[in-house]
N, C-alpha and C. Protein backbone atom coordinates (compact mmCIF):
# COMPACT_ATOMS: atom_id res chain seq x y z
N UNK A 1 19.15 5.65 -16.19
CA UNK A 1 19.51 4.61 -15.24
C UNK A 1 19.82 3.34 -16.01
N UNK A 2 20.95 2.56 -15.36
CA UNK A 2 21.40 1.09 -16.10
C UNK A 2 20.87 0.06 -14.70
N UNK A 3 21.48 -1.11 -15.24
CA UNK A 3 21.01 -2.07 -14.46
C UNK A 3 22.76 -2.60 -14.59
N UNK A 4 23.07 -2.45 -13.38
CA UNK A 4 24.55 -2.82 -12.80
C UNK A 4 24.71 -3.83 -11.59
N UNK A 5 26.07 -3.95 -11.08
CA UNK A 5 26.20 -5.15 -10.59
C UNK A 5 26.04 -5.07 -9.06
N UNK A 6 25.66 -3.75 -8.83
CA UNK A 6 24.96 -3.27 -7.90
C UNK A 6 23.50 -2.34 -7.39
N UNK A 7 22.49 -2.95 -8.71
CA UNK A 7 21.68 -2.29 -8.61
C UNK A 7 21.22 -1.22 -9.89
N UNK A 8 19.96 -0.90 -9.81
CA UNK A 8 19.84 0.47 -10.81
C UNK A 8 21.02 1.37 -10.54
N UNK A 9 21.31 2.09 -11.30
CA UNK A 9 22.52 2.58 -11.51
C UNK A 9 22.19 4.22 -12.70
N UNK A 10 22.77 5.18 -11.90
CA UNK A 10 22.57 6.64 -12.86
C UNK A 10 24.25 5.91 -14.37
N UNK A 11 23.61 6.35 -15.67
CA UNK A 11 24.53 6.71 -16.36
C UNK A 11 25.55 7.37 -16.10
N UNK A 12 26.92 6.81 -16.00
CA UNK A 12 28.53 7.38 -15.97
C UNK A 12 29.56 7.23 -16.68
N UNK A 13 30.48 8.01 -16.59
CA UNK A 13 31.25 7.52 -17.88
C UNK A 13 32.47 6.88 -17.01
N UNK A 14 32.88 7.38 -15.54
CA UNK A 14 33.79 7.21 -14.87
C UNK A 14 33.52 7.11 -13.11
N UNK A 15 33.02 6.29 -12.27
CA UNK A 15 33.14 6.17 -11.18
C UNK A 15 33.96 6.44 -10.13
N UNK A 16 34.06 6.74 -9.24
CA UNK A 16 35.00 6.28 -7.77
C UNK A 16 34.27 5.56 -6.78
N UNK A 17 34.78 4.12 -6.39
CA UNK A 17 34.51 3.69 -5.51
C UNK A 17 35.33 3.14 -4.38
N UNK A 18 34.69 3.61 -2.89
CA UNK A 18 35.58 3.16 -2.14
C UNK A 18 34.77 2.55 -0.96
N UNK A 19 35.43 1.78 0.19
CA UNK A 19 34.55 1.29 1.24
C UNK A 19 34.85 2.12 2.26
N UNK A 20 34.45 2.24 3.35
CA UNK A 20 34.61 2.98 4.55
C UNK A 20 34.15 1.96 6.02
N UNK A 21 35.15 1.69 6.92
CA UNK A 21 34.72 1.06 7.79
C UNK A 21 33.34 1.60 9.18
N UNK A 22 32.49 0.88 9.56
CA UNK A 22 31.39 1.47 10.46
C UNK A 22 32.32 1.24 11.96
N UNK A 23 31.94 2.45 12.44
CA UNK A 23 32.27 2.60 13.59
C UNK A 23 31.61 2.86 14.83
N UNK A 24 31.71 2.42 16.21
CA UNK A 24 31.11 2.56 16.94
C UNK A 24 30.48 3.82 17.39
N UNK A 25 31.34 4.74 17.16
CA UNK A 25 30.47 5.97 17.36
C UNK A 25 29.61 6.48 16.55
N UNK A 26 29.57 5.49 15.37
CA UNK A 26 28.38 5.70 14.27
C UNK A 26 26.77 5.43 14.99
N UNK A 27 26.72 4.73 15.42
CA UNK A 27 25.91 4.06 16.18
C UNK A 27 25.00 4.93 17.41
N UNK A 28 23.59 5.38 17.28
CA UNK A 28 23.00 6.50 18.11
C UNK A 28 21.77 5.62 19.16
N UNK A 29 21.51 5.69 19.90
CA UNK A 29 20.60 4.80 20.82
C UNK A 29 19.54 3.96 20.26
N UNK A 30 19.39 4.38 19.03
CA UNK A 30 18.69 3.34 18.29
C UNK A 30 19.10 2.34 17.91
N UNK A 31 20.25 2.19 17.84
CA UNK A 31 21.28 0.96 17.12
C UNK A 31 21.61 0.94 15.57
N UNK A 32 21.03 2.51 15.01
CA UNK A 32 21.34 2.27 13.68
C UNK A 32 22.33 3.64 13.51
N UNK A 33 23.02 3.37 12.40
CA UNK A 33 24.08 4.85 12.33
C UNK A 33 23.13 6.30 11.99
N UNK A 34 23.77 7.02 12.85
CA UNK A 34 22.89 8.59 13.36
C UNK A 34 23.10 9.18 12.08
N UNK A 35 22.14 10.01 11.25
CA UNK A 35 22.05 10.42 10.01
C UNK A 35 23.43 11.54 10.54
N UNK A 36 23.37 11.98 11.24
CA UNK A 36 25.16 12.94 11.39
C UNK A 36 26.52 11.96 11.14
N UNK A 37 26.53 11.20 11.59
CA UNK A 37 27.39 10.74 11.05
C UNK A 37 27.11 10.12 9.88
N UNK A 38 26.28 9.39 9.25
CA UNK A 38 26.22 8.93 7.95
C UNK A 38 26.81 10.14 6.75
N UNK A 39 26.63 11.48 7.71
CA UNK A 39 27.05 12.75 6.42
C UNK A 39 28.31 12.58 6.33
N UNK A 40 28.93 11.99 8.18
CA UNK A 40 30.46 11.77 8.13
C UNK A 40 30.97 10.95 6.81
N UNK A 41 30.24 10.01 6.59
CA UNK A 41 30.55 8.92 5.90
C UNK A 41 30.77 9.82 4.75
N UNK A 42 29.39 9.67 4.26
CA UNK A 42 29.92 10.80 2.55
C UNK A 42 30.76 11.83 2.80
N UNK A 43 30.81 12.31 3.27
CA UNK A 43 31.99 13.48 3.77
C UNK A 43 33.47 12.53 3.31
N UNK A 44 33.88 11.82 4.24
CA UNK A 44 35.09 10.96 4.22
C UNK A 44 35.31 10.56 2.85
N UNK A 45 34.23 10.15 2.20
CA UNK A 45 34.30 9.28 0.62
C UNK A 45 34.65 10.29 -0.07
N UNK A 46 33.61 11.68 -0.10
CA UNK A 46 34.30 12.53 -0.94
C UNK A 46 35.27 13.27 -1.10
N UNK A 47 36.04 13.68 0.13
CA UNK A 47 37.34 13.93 0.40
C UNK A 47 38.29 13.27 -0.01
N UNK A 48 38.48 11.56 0.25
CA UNK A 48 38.99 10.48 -0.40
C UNK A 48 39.23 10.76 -1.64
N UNK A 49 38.01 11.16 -2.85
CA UNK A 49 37.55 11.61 -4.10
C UNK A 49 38.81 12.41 -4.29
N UNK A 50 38.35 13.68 -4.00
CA UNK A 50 38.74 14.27 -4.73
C UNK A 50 40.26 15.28 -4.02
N UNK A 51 40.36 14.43 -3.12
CA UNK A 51 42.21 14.69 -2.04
C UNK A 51 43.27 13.85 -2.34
N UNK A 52 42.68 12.23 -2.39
CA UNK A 52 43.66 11.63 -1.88
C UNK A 52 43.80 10.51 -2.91
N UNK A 53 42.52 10.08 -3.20
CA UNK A 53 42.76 8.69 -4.34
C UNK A 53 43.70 8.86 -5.42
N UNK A 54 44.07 7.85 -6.14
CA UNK A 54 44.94 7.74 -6.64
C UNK A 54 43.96 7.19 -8.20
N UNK A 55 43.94 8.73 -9.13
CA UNK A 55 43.36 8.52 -9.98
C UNK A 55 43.54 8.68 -11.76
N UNK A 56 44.87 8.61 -11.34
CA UNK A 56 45.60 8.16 -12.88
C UNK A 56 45.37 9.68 -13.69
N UNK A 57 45.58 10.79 -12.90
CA UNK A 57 44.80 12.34 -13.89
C UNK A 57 46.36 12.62 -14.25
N UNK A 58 47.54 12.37 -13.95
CA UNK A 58 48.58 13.10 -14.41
C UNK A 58 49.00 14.09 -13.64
N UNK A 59 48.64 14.74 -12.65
CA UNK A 59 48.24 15.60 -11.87
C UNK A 59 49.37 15.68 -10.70
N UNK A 60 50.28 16.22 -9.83
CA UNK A 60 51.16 16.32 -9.22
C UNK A 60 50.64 16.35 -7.77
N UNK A 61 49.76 16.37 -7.59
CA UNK A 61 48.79 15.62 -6.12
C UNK A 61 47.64 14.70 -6.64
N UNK A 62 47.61 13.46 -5.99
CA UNK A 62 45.98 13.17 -5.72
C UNK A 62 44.87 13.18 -5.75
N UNK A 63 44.08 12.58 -6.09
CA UNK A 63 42.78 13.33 -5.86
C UNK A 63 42.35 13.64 -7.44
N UNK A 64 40.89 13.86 -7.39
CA UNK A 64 40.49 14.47 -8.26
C UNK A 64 40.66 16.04 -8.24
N UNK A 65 40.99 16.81 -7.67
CA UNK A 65 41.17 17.92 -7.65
C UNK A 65 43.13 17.67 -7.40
N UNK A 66 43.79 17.36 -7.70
CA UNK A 66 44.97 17.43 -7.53
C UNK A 66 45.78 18.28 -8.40
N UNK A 67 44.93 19.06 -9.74
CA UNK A 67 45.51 20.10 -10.46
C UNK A 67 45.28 20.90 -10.20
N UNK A 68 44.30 21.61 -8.74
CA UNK A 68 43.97 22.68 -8.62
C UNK A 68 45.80 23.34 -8.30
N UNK A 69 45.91 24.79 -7.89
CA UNK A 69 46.67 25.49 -7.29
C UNK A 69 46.82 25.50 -5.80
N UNK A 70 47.41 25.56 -5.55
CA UNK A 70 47.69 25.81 -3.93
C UNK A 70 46.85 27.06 -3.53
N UNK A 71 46.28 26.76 -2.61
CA UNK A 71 45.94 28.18 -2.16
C UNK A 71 44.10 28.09 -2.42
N UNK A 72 44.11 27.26 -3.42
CA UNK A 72 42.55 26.49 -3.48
C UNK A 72 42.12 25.63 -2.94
N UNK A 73 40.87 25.97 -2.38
CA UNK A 73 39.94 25.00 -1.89
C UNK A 73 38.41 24.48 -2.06
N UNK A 74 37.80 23.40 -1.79
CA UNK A 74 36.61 23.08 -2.03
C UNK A 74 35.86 23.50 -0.93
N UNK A 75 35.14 24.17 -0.55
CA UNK A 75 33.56 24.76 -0.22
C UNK A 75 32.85 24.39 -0.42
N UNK A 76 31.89 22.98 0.47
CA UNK A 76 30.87 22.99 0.72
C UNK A 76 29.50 24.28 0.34
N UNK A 77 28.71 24.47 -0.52
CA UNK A 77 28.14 25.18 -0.95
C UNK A 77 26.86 24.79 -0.43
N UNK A 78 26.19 23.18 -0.96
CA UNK A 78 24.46 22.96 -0.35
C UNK A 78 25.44 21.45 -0.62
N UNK A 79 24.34 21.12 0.27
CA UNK A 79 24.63 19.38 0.46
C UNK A 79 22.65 18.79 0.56
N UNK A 80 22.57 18.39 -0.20
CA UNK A 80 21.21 17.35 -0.38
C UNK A 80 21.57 15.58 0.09
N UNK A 81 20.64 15.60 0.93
CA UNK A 81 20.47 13.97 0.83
C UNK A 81 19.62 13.04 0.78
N UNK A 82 19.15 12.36 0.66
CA UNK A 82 17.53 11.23 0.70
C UNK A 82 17.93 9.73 1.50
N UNK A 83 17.78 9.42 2.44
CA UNK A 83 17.98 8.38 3.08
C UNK A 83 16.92 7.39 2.98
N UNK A 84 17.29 6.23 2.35
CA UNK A 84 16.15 5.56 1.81
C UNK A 84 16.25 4.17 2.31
N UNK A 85 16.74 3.91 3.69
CA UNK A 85 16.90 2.70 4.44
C UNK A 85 17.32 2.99 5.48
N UNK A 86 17.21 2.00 6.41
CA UNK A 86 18.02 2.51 7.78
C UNK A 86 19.17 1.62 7.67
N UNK A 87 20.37 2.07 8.41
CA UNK A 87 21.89 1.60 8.36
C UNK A 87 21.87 1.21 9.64
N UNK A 88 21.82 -0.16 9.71
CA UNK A 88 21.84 -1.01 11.31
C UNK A 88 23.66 -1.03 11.48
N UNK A 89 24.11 -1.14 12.56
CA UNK A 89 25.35 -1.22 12.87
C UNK A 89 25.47 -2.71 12.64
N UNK A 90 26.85 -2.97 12.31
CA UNK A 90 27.53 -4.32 12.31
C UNK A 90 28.66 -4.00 12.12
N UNK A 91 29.52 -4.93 13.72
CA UNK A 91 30.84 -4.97 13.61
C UNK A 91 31.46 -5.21 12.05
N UNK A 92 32.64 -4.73 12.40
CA UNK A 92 33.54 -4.73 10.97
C UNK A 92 32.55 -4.69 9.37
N UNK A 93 31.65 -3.77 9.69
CA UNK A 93 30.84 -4.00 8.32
C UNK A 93 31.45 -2.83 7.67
N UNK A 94 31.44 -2.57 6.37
CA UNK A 94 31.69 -1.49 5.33
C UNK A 94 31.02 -1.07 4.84
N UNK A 95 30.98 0.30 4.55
CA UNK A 95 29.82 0.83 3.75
C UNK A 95 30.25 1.07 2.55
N UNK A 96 29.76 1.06 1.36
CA UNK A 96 30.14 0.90 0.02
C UNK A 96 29.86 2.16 -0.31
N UNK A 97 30.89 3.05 -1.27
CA UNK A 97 30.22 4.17 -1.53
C UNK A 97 31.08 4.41 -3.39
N UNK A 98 29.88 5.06 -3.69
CA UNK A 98 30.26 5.49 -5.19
C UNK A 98 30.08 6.70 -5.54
N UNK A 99 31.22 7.13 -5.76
CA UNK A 99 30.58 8.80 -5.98
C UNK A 99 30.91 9.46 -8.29
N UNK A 100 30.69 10.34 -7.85
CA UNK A 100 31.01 10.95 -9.53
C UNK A 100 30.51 12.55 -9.61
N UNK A 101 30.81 12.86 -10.56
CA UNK A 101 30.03 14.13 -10.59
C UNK A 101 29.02 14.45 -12.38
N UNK A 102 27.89 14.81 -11.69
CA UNK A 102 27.03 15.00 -12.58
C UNK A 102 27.15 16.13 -13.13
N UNK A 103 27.77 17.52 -12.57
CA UNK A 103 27.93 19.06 -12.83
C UNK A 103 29.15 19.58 -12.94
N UNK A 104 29.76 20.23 -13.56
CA UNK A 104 30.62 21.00 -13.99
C UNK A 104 30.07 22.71 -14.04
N UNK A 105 30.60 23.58 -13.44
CA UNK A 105 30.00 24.67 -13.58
C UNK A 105 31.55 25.87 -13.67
N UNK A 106 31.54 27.12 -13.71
CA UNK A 106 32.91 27.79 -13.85
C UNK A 106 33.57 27.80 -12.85
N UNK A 107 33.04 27.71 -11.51
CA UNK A 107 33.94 28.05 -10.03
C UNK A 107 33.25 26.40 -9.35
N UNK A 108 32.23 25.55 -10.06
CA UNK A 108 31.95 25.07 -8.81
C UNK A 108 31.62 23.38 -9.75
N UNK A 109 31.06 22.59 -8.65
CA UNK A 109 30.68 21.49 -9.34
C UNK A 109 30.23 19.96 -8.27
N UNK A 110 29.31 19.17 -8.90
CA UNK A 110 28.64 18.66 -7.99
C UNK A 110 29.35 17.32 -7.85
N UNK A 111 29.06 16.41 -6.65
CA UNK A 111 28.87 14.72 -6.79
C UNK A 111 28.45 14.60 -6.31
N UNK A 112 27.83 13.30 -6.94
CA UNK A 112 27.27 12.80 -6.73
C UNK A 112 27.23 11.33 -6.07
N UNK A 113 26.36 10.81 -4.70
CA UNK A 113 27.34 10.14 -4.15
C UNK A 113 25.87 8.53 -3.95
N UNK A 114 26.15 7.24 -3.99
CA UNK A 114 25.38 6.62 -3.33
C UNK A 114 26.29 6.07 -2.08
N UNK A 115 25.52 5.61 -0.99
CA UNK A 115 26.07 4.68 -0.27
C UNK A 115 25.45 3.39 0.28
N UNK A 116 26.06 2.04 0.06
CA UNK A 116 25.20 0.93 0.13
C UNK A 116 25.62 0.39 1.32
N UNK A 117 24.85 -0.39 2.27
CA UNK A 117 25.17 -0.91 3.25
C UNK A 117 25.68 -2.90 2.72
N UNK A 118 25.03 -3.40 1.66
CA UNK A 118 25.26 -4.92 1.47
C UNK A 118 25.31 -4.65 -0.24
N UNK A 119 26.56 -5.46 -0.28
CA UNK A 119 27.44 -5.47 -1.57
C UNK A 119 26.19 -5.71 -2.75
N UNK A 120 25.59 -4.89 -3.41
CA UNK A 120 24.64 -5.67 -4.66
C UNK A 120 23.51 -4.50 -4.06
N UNK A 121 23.06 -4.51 -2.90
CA UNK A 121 22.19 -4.09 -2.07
C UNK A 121 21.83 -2.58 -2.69
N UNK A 122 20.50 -2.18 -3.07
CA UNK A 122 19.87 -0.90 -3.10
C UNK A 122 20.73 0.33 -2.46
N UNK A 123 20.77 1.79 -3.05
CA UNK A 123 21.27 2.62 -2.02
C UNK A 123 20.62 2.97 -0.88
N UNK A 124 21.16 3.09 0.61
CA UNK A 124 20.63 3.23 1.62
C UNK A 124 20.79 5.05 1.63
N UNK A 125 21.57 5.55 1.03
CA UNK A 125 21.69 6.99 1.21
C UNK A 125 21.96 7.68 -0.21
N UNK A 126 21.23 8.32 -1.27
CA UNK A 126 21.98 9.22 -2.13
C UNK A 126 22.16 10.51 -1.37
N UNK A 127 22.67 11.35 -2.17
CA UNK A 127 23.46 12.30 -2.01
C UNK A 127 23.79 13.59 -2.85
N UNK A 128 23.82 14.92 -3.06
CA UNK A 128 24.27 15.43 -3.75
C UNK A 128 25.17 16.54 -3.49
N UNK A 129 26.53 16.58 -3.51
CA UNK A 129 26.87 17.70 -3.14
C UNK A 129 27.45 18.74 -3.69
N UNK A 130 27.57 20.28 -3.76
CA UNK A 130 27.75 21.36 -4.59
C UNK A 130 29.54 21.73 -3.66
N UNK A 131 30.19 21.97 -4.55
CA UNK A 131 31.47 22.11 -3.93
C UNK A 131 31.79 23.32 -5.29
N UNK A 132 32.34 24.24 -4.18
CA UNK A 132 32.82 25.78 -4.83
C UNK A 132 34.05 25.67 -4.43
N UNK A 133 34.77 26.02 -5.71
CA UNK A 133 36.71 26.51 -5.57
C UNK A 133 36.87 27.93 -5.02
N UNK A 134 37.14 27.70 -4.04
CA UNK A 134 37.79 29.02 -3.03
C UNK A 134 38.67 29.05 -3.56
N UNK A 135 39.40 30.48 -3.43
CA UNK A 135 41.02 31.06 -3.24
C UNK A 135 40.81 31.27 -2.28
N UNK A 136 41.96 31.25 -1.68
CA UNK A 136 42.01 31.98 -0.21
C UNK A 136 42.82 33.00 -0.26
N UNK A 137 43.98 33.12 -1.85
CA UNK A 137 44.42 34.42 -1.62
C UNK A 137 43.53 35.73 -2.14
N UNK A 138 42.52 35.69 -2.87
CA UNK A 138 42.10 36.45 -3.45
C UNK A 138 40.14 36.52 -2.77
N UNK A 139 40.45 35.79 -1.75
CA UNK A 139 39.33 35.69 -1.11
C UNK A 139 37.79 35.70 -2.02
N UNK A 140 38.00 34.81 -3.15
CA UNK A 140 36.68 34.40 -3.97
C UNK A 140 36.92 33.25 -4.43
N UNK A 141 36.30 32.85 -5.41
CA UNK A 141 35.73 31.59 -6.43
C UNK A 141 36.89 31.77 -7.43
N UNK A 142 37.08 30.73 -7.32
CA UNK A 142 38.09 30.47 -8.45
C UNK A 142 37.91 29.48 -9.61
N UNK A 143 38.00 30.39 -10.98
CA UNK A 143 37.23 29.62 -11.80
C UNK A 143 38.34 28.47 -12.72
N UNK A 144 37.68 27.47 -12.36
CA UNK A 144 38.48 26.02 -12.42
C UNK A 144 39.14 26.02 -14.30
N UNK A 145 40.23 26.16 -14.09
CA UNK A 145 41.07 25.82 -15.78
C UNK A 145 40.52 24.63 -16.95
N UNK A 146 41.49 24.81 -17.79
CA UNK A 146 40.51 23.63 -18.83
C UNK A 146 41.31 21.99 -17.91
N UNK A 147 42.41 21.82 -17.73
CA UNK A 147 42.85 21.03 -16.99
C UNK A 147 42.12 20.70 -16.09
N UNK A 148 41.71 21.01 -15.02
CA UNK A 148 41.31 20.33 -13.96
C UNK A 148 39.62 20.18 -14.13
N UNK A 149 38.96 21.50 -15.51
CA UNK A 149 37.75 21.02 -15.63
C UNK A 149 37.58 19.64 -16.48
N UNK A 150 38.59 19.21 -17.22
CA UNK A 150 38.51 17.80 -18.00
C UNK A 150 38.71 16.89 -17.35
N UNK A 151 39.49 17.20 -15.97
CA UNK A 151 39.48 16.09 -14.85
C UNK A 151 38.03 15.58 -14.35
N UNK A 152 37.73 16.67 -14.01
CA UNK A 152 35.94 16.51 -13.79
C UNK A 152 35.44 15.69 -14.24
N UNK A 153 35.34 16.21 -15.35
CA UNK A 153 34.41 15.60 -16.86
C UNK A 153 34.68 14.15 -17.08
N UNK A 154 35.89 13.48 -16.44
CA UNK A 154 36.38 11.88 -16.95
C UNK A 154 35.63 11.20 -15.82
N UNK A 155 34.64 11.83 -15.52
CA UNK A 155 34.05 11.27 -13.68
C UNK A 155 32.24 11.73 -14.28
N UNK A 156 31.96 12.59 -15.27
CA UNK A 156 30.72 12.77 -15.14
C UNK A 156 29.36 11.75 -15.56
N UNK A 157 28.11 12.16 -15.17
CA UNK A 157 27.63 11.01 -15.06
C UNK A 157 25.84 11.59 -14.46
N UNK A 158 25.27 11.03 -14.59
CA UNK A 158 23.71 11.78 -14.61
C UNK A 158 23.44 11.70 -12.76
N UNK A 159 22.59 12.68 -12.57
CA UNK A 159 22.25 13.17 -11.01
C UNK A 159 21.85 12.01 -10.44
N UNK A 160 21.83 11.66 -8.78
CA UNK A 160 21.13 10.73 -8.43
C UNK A 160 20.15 10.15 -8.77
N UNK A 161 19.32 11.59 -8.40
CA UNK A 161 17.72 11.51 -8.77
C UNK A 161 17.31 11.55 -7.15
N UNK A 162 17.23 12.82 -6.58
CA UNK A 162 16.71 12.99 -5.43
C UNK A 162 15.61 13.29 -5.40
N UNK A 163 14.83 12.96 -4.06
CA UNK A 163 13.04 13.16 -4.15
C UNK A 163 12.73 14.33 -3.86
């Protein structure tokens, strides 16, 4: 762990960070966002990750996974989380999120995700999630090339540290 400009901080060599706006249907009779949707949240960030951002890999799509093949996909495998604050709603507020990946494995690989509710502010949610490369033509695991595993690797970075 470092001491960063947001807090203790896991060792990385390469981050993604993005904000995500709170929304009213985040919001469950308690007045704070419903741990189902908070998964929405990391859900959205990591998709962002590894679909759509724009991450300088060379890569002919997006995304951190943008060298995979067509026909590949990421699979949710186990998803861990530790919620270590409650997330009160506030109009137009953002949730801060940083993700990376700590694991590299032959078909599969993890990130790792915090999410902060106030800029500087402690994480209110870590995260860990295991994502497996489907084929869908060959209906298995598809074991990730040296290309897209060095994509990985420019993002890796030590585990949350879940309880």
């Amino acid at each position: 762990m470092i001491e960063g400009r947001h807090g203790m901080m896991p060792c990385v060599s390469e981050a993604f960070e993005c904000e995500i706006q709170a929304r009213l249907r985040d919001v469950n009779l308690g007045g704070h966002v419903d741990n189902v949707e908070a998964i929405r949240i990391l859900d959205e960030a990591r998709i962002l990750f590894l679909r759509f951002a724009d991450l300088g890999t060379g890569a002919e799509r997006p995304g951190l996974l943008g060298g995979v093949p067509d026909g590949v996909a990421e699979l949710v495998g186990s998803q861990r989380v530790d919620y270590h604050a409650e997330m009160r709603f506030a109009a137009f507020q953002s949730f801060r999120l940083r993700l990376w990946v700590p694991r590299v494995g032959r078909s599969s690989f993890t990130v790792a995700s915090q999410l902060r509710v106030d800029d500087g502010g402690a994480p209110a949610i870590v995260a860990e999630t295991t994502c497996v490369l489907w084929d869908h033509h060959s209906q298995g695991s598809w074991a990730m090339d040296d290309a897209v595993r060095t994509t990985l690797e420019r993002y890796a970075g030590e585990p949350v540290g879940l309880r």
